[in-house]
N, C-alpha and C. Protein backbone atom coordinates (compact mmCIF):
# COMPACT_ATOMS: atom_id res chain seq x y z
N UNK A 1 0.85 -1.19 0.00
CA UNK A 1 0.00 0.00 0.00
C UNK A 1 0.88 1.23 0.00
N UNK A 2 0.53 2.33 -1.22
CA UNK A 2 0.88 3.46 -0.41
C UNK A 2 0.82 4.54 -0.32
N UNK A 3 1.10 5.34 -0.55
CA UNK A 3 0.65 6.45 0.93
C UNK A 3 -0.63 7.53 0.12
N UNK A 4 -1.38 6.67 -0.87
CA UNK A 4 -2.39 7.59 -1.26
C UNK A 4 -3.40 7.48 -0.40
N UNK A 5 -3.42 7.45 0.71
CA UNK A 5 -5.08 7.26 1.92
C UNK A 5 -5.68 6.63 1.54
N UNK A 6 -5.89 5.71 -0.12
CA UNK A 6 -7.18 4.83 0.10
C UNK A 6 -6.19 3.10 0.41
N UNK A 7 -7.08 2.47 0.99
CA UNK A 7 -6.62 1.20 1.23
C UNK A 7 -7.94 0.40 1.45
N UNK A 8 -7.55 -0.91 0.48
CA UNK A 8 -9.11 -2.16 0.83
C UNK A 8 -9.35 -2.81 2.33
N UNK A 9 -10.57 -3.11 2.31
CA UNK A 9 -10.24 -3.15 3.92
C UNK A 9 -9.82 -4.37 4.24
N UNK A 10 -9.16 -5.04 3.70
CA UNK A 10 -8.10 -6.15 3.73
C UNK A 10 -7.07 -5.87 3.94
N UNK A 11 -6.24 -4.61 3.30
CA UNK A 11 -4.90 -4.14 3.48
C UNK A 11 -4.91 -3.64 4.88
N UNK A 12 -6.05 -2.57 5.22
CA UNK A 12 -5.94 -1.86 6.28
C UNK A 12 -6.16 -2.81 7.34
N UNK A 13 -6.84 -3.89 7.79
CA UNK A 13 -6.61 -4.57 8.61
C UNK A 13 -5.75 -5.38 9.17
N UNK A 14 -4.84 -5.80 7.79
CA UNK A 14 -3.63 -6.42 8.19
C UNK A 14 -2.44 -5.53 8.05
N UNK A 15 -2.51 -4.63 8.33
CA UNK A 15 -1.07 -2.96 8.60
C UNK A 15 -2.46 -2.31 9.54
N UNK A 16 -3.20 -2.60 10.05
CA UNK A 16 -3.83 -1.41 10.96
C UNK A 16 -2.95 -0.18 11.90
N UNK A 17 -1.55 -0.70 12.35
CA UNK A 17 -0.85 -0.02 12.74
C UNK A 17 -0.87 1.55 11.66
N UNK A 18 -0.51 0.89 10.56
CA UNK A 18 0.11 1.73 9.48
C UNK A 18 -1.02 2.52 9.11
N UNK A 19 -1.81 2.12 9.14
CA UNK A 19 -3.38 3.17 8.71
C UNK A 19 -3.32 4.43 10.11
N UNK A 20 -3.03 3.68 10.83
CA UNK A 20 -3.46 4.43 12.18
C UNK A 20 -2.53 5.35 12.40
N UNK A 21 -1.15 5.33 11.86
CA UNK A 21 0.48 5.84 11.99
C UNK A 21 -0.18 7.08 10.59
N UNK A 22 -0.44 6.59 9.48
CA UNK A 22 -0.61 7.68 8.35
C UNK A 22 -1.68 8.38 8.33
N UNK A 23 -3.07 8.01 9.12
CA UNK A 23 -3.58 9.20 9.60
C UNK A 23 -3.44 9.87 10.70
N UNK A 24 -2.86 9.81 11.58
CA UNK A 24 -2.00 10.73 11.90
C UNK A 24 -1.47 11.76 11.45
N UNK A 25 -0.28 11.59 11.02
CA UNK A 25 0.80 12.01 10.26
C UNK A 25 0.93 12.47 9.09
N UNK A 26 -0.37 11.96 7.84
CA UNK A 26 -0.63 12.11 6.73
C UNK A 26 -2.07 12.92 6.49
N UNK A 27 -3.16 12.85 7.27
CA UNK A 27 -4.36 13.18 6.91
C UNK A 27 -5.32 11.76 6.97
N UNK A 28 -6.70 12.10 6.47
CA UNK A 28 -7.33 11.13 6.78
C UNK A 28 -7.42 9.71 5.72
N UNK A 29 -7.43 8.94 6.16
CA UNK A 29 -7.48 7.48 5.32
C UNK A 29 -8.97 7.01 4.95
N UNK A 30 -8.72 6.22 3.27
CA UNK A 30 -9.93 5.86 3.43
C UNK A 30 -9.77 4.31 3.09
N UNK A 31 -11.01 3.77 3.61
CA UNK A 31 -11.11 2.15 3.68
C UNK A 31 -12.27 1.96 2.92
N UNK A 32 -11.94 1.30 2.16
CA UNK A 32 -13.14 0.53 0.85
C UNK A 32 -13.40 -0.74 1.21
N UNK A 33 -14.64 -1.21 1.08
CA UNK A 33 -14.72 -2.31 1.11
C UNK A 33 -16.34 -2.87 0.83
N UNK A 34 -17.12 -3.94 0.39
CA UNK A 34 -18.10 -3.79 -0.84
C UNK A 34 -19.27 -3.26 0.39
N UNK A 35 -19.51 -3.14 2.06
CA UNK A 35 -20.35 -2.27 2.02
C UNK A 35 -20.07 -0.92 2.16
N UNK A 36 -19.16 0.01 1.82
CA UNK A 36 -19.25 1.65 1.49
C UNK A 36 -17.76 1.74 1.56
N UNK A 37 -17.53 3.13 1.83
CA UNK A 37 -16.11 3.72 2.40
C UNK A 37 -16.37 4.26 3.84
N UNK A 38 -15.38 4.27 4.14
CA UNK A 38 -15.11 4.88 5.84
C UNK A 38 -13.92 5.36 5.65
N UNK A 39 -13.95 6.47 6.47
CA UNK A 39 -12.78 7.50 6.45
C UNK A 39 -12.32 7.25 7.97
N UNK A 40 -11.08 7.12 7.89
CA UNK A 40 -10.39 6.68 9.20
C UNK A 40 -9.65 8.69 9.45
N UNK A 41 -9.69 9.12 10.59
CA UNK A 41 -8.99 10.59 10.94
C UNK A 41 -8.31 10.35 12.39
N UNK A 42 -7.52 11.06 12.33
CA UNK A 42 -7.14 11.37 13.96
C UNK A 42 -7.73 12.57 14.41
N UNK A 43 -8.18 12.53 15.19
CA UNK A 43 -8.61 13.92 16.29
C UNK A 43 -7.75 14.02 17.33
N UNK A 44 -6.86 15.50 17.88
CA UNK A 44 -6.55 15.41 19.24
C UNK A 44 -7.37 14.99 20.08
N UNK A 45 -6.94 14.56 21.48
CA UNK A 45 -7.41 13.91 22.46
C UNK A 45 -7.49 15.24 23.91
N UNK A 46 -6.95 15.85 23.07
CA UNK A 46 -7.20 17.37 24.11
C UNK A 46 -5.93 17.39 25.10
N UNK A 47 -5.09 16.60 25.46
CA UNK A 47 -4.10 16.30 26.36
C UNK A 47 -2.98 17.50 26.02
N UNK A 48 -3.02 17.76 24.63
CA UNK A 48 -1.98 18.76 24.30
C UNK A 48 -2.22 19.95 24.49
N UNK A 49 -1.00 21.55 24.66
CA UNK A 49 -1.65 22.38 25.29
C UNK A 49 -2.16 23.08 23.85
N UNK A 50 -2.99 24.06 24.05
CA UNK A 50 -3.63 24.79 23.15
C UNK A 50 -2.72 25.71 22.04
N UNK A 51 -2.75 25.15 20.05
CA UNK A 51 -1.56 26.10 20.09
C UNK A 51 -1.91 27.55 19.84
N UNK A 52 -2.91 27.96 20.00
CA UNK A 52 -3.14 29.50 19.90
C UNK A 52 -2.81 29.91 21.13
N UNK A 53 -2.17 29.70 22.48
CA UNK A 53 -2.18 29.80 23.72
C UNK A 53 -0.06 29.78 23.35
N UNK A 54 -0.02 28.73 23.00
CA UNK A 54 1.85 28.34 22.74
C UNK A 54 2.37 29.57 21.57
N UNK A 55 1.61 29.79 20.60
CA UNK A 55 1.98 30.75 19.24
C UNK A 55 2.06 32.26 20.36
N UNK A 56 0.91 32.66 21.22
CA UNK A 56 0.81 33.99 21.89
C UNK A 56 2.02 34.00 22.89
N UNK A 57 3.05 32.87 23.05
CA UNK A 57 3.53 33.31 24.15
C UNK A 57 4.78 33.21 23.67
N UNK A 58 5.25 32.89 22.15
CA UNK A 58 6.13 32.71 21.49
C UNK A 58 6.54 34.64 20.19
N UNK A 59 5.43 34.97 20.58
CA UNK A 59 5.48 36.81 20.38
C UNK A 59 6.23 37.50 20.52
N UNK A 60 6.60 38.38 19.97
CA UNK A 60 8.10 39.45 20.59
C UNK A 60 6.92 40.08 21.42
N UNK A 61 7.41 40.38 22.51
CA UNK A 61 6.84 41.45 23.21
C UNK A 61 7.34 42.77 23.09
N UNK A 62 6.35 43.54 22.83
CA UNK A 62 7.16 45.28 22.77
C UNK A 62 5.83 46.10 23.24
């Protein structure tokens, strides 16, 4: 497979790691298989800090 996001859902189940590693890292994946498509995404989990909060404090101050 590679790295165009679509994968059968045969491939993606046997590399599930790798689906799970390239959406991440790549954007969202999609999985075909004869009943529809499904789009695999990562969402933050909120654990990280906010980066409009990290960008404001990284500012020249004057």
């Amino acid at each position: 497979m590679d790295s165009n996001s679509i994968w059968t859902a045969e491939d993606a189940a046997g590399d599930f790691v790798r689906v799970l590693k390239q959406a991440r890292d790549s954007g969202p994946q999609e999985i075909r298989d004869v009943t529809g498509v499904y789009v695999l995404k990562s969402v933050s989990d909120g654990t990280k800090g906010d980066v409009a909060k990290s960008l404001m404090k990284l500012r020249p101050k004057g």
